[in-house]
N, C-alpha and C. Protein backbone atom coordinates (compact mmCIF):
# COMPACT_ATOMS: atom_id res chain seq x y z
N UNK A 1 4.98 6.87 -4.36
CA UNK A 1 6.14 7.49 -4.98
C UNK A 1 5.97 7.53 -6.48
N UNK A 2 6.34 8.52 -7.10
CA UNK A 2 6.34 8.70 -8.60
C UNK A 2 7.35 7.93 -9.44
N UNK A 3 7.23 7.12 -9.28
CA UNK A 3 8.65 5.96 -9.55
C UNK A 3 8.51 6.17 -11.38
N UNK A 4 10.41 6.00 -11.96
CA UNK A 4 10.02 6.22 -13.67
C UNK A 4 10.49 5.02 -13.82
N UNK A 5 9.16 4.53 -15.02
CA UNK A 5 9.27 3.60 -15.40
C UNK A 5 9.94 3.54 -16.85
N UNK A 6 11.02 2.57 -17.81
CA UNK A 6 11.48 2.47 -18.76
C UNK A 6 10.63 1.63 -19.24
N UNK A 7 10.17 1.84 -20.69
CA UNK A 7 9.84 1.36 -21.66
C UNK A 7 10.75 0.91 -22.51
N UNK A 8 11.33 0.31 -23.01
CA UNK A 8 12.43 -0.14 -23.81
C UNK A 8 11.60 -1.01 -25.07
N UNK A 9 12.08 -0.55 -26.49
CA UNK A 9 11.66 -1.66 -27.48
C UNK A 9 12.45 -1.28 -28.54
N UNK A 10 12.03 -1.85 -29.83
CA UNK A 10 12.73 -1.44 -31.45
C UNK A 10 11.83 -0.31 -31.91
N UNK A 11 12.81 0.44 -32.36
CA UNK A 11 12.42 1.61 -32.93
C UNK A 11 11.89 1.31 -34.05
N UNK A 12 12.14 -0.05 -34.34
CA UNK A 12 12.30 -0.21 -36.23
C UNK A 12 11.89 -1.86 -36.46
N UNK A 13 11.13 -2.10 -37.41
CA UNK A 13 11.50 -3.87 -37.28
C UNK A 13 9.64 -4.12 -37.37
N UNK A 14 9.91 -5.49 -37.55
CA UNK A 14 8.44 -6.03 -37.71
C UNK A 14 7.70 -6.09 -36.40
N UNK A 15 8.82 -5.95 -35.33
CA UNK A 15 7.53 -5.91 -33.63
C UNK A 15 6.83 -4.06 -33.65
N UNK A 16 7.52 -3.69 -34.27
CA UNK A 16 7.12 -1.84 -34.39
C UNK A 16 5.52 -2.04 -34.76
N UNK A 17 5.39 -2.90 -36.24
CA UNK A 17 4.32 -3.30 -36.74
C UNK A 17 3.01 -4.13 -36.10
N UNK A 18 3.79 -5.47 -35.51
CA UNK A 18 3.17 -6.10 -34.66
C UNK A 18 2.58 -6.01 -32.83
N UNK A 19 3.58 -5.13 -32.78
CA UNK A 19 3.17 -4.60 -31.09
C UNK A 19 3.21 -3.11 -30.84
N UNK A 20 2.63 -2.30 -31.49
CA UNK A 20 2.86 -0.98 -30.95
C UNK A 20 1.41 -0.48 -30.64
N UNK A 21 0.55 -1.61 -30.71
CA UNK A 21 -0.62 -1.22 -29.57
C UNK A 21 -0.18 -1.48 -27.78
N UNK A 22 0.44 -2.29 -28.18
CA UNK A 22 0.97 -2.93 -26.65
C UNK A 22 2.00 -2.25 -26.36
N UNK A 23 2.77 -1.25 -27.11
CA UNK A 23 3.62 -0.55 -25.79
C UNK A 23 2.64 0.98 -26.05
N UNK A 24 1.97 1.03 -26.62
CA UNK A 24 0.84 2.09 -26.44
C UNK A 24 -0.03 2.51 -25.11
N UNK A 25 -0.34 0.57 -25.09
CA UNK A 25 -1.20 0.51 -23.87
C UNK A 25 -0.37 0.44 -22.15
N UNK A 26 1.23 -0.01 -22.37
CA UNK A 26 2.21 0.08 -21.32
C UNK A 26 2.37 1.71 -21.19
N UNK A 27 2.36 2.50 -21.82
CA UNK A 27 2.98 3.66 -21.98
C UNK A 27 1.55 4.47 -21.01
N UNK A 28 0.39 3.91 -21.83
CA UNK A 28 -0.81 4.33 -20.99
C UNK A 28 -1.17 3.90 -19.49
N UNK A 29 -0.75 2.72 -19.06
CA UNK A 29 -0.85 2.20 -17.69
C UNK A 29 0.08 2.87 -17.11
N UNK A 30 1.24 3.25 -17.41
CA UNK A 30 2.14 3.96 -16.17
C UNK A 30 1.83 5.53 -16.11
N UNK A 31 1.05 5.99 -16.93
CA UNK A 31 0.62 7.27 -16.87
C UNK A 31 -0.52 7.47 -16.23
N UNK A 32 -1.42 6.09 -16.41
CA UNK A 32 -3.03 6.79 -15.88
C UNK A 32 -2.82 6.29 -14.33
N UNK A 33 -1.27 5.69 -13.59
CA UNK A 33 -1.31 5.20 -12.14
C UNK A 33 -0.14 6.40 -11.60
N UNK A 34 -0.29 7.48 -12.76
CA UNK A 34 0.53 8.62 -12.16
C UNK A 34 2.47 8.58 -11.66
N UNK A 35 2.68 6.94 -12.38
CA UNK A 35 4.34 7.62 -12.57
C UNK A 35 4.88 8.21 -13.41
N UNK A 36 6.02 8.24 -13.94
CA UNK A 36 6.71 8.75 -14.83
C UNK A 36 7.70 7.86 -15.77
N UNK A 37 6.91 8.33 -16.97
CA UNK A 37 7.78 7.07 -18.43
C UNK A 37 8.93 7.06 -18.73
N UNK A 38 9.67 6.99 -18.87
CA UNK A 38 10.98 7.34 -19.38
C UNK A 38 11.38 6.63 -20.99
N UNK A 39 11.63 7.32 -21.74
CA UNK A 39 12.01 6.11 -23.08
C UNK A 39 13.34 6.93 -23.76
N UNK A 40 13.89 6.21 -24.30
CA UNK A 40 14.92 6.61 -25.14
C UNK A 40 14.45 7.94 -26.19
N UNK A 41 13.52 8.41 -25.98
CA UNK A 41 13.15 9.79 -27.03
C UNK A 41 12.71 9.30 -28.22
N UNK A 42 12.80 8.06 -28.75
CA UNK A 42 12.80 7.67 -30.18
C UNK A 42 12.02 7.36 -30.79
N UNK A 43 11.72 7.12 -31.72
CA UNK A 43 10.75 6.61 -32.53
C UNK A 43 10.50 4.84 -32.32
N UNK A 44 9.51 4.40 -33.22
CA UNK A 44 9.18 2.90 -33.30
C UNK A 44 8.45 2.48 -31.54
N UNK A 45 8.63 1.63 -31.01
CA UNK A 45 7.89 0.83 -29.91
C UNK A 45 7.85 2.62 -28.65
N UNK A 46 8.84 2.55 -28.55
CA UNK A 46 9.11 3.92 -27.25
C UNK A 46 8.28 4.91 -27.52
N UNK A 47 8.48 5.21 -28.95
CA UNK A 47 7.16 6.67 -28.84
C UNK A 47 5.98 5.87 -28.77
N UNK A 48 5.22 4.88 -28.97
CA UNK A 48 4.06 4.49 -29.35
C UNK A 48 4.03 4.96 -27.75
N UNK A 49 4.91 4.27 -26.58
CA UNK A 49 4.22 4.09 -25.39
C UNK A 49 4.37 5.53 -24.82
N UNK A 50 5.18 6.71 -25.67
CA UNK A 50 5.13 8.28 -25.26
C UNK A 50 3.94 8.52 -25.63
N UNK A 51 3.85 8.18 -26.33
CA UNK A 51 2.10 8.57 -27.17
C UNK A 51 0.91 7.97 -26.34
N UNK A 52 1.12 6.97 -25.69
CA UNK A 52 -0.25 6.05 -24.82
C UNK A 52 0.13 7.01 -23.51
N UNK A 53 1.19 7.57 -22.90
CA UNK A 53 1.36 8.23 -21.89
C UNK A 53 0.67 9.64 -21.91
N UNK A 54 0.97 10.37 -22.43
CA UNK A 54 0.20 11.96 -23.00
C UNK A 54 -1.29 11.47 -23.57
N UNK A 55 -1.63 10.34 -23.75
CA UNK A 55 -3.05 10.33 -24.18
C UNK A 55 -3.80 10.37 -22.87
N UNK A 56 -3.75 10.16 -21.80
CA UNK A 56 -4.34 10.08 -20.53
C UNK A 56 -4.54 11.22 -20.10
N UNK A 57 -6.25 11.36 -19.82
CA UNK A 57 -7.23 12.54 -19.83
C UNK A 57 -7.18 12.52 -18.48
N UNK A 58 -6.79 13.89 -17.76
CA UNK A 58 -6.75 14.11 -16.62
C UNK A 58 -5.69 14.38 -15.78
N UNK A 59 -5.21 14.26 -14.71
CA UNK A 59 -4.18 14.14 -14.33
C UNK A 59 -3.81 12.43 -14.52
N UNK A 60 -2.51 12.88 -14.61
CA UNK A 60 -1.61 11.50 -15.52
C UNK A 60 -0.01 11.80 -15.05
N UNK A 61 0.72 10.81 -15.22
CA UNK A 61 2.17 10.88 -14.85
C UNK A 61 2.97 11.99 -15.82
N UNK A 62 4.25 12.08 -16.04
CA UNK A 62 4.97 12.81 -16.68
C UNK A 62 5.68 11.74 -18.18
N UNK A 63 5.97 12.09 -19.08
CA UNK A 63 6.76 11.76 -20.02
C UNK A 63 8.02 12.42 -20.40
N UNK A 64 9.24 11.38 -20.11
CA UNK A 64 10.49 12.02 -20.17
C UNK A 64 11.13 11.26 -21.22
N UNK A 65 11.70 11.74 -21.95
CA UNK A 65 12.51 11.37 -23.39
C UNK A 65 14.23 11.59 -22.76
N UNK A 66 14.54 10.40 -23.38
CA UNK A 66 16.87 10.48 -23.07
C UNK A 66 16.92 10.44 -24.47
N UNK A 67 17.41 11.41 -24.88
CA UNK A 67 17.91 11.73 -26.16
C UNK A 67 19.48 11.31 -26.30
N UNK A 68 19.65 10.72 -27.81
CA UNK A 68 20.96 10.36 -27.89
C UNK A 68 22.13 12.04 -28.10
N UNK A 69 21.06 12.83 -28.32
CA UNK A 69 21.76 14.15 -29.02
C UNK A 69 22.08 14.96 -27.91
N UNK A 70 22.81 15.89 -28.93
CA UNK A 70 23.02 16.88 -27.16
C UNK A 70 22.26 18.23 -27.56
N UNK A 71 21.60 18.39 -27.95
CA UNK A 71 20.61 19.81 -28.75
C UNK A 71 19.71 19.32 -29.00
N UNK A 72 18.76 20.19 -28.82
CA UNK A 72 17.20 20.10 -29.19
C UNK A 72 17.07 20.08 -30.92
N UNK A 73 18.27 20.72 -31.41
CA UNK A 73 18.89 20.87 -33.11
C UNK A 73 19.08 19.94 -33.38
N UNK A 74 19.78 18.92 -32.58
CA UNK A 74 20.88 18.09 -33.03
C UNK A 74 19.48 16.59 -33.01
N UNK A 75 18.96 16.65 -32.20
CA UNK A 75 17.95 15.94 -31.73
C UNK A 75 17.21 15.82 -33.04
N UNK A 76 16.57 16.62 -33.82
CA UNK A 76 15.70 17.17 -34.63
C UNK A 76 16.11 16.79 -36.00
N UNK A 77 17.10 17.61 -35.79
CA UNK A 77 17.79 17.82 -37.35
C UNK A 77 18.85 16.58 -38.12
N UNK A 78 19.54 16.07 -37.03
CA UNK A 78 20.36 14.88 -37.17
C UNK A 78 19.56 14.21 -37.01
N UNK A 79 19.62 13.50 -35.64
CA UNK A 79 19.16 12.13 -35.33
C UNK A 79 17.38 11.99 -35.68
N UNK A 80 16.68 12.89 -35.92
CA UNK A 80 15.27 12.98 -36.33
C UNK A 80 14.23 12.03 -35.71
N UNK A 81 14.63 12.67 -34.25
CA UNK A 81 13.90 11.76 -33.32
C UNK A 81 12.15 13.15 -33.03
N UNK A 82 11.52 12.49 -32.33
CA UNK A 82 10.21 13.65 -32.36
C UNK A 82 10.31 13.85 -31.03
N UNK A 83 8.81 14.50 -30.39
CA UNK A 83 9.35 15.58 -29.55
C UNK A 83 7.88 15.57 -28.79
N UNK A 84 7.41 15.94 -29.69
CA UNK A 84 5.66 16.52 -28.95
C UNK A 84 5.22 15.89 -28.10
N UNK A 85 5.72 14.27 -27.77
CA UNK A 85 5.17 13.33 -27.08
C UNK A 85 5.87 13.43 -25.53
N UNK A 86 6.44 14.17 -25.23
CA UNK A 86 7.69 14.69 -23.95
C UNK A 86 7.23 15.91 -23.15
N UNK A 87 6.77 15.63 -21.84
CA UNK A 87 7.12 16.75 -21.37
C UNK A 87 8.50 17.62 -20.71
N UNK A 88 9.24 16.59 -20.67
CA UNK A 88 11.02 16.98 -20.79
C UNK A 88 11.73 15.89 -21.72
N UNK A 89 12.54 16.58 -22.33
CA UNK A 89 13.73 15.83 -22.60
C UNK A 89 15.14 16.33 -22.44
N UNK A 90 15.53 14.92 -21.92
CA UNK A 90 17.23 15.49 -21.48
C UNK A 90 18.06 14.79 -22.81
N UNK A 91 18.72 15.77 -23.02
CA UNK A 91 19.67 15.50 -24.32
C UNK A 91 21.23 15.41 -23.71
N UNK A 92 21.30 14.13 -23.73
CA UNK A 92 22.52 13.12 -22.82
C UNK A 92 23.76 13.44 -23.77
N UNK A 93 23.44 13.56 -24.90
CA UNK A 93 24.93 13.67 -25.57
C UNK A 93 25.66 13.00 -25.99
N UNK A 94 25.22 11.71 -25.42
CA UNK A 94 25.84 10.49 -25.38
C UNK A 94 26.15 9.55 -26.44
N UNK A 95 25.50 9.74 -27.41
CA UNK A 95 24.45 8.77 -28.87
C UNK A 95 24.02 8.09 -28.25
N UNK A 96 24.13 6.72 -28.99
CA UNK A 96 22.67 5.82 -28.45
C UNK A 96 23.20 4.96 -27.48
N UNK A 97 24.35 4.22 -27.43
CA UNK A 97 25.13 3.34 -26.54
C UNK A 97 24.97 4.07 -25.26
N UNK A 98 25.85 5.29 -24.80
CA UNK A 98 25.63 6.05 -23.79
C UNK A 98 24.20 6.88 -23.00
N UNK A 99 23.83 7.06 -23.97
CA UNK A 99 22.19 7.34 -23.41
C UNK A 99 21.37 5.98 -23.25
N UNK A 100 21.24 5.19 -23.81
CA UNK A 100 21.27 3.68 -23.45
C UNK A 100 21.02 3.31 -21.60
N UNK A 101 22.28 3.67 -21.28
CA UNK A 101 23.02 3.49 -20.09
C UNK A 101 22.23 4.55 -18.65
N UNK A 102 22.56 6.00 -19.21
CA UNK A 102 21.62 6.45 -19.04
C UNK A 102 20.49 6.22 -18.61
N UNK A 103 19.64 6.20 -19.42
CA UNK A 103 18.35 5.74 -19.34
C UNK A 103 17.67 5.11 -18.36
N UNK A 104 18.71 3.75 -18.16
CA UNK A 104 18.26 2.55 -17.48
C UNK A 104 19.04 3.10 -16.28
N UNK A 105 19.60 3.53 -16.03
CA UNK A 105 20.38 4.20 -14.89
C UNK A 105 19.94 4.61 -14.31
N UNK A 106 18.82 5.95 -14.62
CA UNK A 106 17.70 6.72 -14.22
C UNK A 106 16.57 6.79 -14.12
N UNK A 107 16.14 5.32 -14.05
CA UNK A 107 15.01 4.72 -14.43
C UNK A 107 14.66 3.56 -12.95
N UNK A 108 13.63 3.35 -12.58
CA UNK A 108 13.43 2.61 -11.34
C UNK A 108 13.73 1.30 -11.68
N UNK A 109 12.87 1.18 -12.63
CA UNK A 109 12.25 -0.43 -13.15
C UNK A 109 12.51 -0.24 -14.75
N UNK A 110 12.31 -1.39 -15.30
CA UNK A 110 12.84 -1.26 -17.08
C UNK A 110 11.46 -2.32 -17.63
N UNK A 111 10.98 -2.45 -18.47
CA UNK A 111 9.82 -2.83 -18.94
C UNK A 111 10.49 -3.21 -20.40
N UNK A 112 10.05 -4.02 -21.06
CA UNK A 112 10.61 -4.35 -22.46
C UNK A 112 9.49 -4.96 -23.01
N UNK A 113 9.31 -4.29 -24.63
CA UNK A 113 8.05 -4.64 -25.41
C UNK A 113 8.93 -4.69 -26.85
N UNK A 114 8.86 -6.21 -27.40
CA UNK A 114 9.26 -6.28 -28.53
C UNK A 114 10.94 -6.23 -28.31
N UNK A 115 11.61 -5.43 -28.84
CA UNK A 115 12.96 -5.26 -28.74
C UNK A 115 13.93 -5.73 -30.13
N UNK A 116 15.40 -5.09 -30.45
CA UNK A 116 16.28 -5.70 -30.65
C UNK A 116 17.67 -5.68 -30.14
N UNK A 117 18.78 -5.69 -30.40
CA UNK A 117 19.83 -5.26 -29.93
C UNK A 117 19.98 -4.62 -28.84
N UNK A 118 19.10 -3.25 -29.39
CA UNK A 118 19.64 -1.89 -28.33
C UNK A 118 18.82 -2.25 -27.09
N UNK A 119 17.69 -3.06 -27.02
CA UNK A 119 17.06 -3.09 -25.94
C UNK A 119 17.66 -4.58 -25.35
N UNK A 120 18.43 -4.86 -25.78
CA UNK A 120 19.16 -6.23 -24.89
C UNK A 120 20.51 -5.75 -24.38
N UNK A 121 20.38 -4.51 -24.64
CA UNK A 121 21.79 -3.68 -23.94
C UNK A 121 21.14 -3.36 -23.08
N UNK A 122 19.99 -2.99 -23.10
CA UNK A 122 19.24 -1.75 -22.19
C UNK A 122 18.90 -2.89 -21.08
N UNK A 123 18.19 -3.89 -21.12
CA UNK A 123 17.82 -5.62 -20.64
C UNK A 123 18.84 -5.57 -19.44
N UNK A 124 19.90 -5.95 -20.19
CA UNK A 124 21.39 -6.49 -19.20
C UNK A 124 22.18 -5.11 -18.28
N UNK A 125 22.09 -4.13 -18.89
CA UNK A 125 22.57 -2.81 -18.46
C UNK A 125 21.19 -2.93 -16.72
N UNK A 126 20.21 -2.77 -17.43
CA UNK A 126 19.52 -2.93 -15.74
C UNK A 126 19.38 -4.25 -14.90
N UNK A 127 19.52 -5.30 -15.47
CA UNK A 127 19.82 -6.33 -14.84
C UNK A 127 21.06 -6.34 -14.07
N UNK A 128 22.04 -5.76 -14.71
CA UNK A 128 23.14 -5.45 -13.59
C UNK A 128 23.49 -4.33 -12.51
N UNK A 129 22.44 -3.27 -12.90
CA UNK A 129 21.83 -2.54 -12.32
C UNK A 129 21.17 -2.56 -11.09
N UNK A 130 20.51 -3.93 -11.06
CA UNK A 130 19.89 -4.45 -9.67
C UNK A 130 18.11 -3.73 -10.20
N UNK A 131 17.71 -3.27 -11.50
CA UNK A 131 16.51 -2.66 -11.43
C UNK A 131 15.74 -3.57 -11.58
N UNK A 132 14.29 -3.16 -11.02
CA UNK A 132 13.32 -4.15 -11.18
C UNK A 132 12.39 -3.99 -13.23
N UNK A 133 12.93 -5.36 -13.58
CA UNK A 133 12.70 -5.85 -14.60
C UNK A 133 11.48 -6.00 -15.29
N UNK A 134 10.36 -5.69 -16.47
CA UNK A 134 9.32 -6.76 -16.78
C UNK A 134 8.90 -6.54 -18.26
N UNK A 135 8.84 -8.04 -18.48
CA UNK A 135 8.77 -7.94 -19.87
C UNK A 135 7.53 -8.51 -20.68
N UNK A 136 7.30 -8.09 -21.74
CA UNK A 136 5.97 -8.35 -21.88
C UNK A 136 6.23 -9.28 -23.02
N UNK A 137 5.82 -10.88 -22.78
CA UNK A 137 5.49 -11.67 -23.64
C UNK A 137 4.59 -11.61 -24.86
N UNK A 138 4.70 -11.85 -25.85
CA UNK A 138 3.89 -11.83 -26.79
C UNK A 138 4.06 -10.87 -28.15
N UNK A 139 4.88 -9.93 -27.53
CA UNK A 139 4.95 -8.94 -28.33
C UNK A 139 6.31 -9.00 -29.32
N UNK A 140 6.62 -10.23 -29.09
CA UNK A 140 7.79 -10.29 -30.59
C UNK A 140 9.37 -9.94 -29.65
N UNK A 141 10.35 -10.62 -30.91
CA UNK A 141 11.60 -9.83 -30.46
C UNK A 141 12.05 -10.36 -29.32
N UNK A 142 13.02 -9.44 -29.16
CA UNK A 142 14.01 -9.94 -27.58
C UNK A 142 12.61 -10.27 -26.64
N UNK A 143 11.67 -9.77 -26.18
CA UNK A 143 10.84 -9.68 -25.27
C UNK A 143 10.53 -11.32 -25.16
N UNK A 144 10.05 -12.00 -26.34
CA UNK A 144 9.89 -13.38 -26.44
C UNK A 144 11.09 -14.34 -26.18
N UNK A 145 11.81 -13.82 -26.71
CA UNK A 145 13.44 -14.83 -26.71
C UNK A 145 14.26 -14.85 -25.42
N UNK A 146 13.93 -13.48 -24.42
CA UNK A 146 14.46 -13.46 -23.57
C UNK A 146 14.23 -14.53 -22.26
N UNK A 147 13.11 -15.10 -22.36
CA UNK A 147 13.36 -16.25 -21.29
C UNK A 147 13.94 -17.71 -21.07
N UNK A 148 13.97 -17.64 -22.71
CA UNK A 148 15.29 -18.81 -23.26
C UNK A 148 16.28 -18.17 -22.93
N UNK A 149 17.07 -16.98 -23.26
CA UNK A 149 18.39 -16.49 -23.45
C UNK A 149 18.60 -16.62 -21.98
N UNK A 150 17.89 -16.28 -21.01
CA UNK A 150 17.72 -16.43 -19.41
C UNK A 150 18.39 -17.68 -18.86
N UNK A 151 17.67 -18.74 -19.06
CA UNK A 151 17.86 -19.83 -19.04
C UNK A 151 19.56 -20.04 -19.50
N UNK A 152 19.74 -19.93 -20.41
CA UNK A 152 20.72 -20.41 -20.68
C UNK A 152 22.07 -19.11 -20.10
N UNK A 153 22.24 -18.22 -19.80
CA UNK A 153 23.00 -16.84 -19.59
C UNK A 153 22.93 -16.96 -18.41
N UNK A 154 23.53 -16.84 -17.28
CA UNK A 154 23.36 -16.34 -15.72
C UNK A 154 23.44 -14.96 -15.97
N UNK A 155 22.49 -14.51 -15.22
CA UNK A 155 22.30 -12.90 -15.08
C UNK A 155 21.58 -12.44 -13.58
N UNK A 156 22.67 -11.64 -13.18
CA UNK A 156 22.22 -10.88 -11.82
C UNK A 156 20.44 -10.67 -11.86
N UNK A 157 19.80 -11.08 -10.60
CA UNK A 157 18.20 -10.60 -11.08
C UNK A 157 17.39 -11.22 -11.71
N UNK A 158 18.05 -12.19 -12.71
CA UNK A 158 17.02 -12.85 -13.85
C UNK A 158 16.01 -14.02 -13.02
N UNK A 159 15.84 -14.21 -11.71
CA UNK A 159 15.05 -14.97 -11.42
C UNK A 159 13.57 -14.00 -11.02
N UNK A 160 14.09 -12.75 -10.58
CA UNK A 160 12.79 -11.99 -10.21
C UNK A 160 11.89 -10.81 -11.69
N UNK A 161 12.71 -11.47 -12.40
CA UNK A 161 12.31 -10.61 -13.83
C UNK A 161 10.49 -11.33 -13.83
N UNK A 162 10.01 -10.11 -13.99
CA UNK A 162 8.59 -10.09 -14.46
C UNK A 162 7.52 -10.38 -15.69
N UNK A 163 6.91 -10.99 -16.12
CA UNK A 163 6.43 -11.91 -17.00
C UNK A 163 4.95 -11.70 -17.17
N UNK A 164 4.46 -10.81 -18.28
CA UNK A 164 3.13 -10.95 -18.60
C UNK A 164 2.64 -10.69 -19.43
N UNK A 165 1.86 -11.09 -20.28
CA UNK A 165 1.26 -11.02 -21.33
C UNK A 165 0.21 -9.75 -21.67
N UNK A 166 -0.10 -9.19 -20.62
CA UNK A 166 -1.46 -7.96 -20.88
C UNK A 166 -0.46 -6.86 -20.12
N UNK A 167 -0.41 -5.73 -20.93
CA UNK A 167 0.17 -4.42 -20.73
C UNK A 167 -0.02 -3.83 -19.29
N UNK A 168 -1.32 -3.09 -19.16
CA UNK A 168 -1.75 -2.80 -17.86
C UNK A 168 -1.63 -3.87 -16.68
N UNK A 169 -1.47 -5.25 -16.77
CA UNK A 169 -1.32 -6.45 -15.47
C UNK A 169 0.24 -6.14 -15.08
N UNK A 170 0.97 -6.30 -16.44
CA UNK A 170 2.56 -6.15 -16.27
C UNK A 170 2.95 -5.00 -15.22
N UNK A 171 2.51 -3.57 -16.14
CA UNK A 171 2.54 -2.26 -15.29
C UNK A 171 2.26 -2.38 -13.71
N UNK A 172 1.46 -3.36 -13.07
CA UNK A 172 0.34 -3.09 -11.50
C UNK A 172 1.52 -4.12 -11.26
N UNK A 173 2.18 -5.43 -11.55
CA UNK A 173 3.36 -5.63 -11.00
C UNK A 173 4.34 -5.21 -10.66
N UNK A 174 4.63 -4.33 -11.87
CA UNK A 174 5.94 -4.02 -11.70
C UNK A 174 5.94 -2.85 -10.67
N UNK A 175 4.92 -1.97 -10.27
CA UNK A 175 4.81 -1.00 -9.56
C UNK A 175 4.28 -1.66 -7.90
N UNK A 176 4.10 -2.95 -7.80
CA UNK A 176 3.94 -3.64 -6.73
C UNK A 176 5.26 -4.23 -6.36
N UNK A 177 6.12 -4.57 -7.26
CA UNK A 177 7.46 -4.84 -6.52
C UNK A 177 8.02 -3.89 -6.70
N UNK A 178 8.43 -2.54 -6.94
CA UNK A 178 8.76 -1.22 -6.71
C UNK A 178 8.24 -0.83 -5.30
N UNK A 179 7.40 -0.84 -4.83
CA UNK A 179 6.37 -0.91 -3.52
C UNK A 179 7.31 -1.60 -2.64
N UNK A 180 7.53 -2.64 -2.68
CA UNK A 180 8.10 -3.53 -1.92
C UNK A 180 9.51 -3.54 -2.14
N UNK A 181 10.16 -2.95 -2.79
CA UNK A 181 11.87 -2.43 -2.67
C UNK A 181 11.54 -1.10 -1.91
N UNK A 182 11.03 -0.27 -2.17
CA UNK A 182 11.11 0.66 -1.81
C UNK A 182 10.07 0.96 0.02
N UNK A 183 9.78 -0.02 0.29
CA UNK A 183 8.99 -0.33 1.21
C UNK A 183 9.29 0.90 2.68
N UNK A 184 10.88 0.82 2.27
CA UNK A 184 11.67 1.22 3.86
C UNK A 184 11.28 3.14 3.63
N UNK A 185 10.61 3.22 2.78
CA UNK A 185 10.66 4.80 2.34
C UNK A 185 9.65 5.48 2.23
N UNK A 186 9.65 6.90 3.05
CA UNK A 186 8.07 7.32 3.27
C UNK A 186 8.28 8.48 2.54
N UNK A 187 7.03 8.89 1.90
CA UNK A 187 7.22 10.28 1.06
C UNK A 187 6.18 10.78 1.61
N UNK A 188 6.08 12.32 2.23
CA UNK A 188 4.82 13.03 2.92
C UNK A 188 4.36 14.01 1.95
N UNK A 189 4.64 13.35 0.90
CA UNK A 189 3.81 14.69 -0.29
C UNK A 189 3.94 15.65 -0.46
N UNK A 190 5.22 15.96 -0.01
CA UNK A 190 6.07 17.00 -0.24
C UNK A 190 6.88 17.05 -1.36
N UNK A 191 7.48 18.12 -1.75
CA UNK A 191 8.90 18.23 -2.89
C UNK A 191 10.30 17.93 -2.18
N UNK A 192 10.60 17.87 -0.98
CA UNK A 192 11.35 18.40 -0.13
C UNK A 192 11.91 17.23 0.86
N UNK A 193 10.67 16.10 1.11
CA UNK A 193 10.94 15.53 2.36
C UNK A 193 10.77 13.60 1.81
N UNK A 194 11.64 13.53 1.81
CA UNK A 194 12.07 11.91 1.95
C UNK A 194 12.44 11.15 2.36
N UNK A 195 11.90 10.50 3.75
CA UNK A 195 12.79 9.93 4.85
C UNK A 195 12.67 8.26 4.72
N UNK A 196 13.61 7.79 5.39
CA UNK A 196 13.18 6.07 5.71
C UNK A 196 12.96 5.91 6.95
N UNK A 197 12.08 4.70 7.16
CA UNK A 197 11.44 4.47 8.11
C UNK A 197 12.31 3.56 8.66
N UNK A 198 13.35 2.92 8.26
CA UNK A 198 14.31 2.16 9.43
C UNK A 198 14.61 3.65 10.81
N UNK A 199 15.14 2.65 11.50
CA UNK A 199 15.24 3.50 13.07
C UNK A 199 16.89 3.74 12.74
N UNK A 200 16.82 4.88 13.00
CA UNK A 200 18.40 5.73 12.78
C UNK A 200 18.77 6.10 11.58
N UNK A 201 17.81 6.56 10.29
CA UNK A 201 17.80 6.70 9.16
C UNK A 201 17.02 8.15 8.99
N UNK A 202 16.39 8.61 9.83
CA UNK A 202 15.31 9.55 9.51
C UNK A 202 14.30 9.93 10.14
């Protein structure tokens, strides 16, 4: 299944500096295993990993941008988010709180590299979500702090949240327990046909 994966990080901030090889190389693992990225449209950590996604020679997954704007104008000209790195973007309308939501809404699994704020909205928004979680240690920011904040916070999910230090290992997890939620569900490689394999379902 073409499952979309969220990238979530800081647009802005010293992990932009310090980790944007590493959501480069996340952005590149979910593309060269042929799913689909999803990021907030934005600049800092998210485009690095739009940018590691479109770098993959060959056939490769899709790159989808959630824009806070509601125009490709408004996108551009206001919020001065970029573009080239997308092969769609949906312009939610929302600003950033609501496309936020969005995002992780429409998104299988949520991945977090670096982070501040907006991605500890984005964090808890899919944790209550029920989505499958993973975050990459090392890379600064919420991403590091979050397994203290864990610890101490009860949060729906937070025991099966995903944990790894190398970009591409994180990615082959998180798309292995996607595998295994989605287990009950057969896709025949079609556009058209999606059935489950429980008995009286399909």
């Amino acid at each position: 299944m073409r499952y979309q994966i969220c990238v979530s990080g800081a647009a802005s901030g010293d992990t932009v500096t310090t980790s944007h090889q590493l959501a480069y190389e996340l952005g590149k693992a979910i593309s060269a295993a042929g799913k689909t990225l999803t990021t907030g449209a934005t600049v800092g950590l998210p485009h690095y990993a739009a940018m590691g996604a479109v770098s993959v020679t060959g056939k490769r997954g899709i790159s989808i941008g959630f824009s806070p704007a509601s125009s490709f104008r408004e996108h551009v000209a206001t919020y001065k988010l970029p573009t080239k790195e997308f092969d769609y973007i949906n312009f939610t309308g929302m600003e950033y709180v609501g496309r936020d939501v969005h995002l992780v809404r429409s998104s299988d699994a949520v991945i977090t590299v670096g982070g501040r704020m907006g991605s500890l909205h984005e964090l808890a928004t899919a944790l209550e979500s029920r989505k499958v979680c993973g975050i990459l240690l090392g890379s600064g920011g919420l991403a590091d702090y979050a397994p203290t904040l864990l610890e101490n916070i009860e949060a729906p999910g937070a025991r099966d949240i995903i944990y790894d230090t190398d970009p591409a290992r994180l990615v082959a997890k998180v798309i292995d327990a996607l595998d295994k939620k989605y287990a009950d569900f057969q896709h025949d490689g079609t556009d058209n046909h999606v059935s489950a394999k429980r008995s009286g379902r399909g």
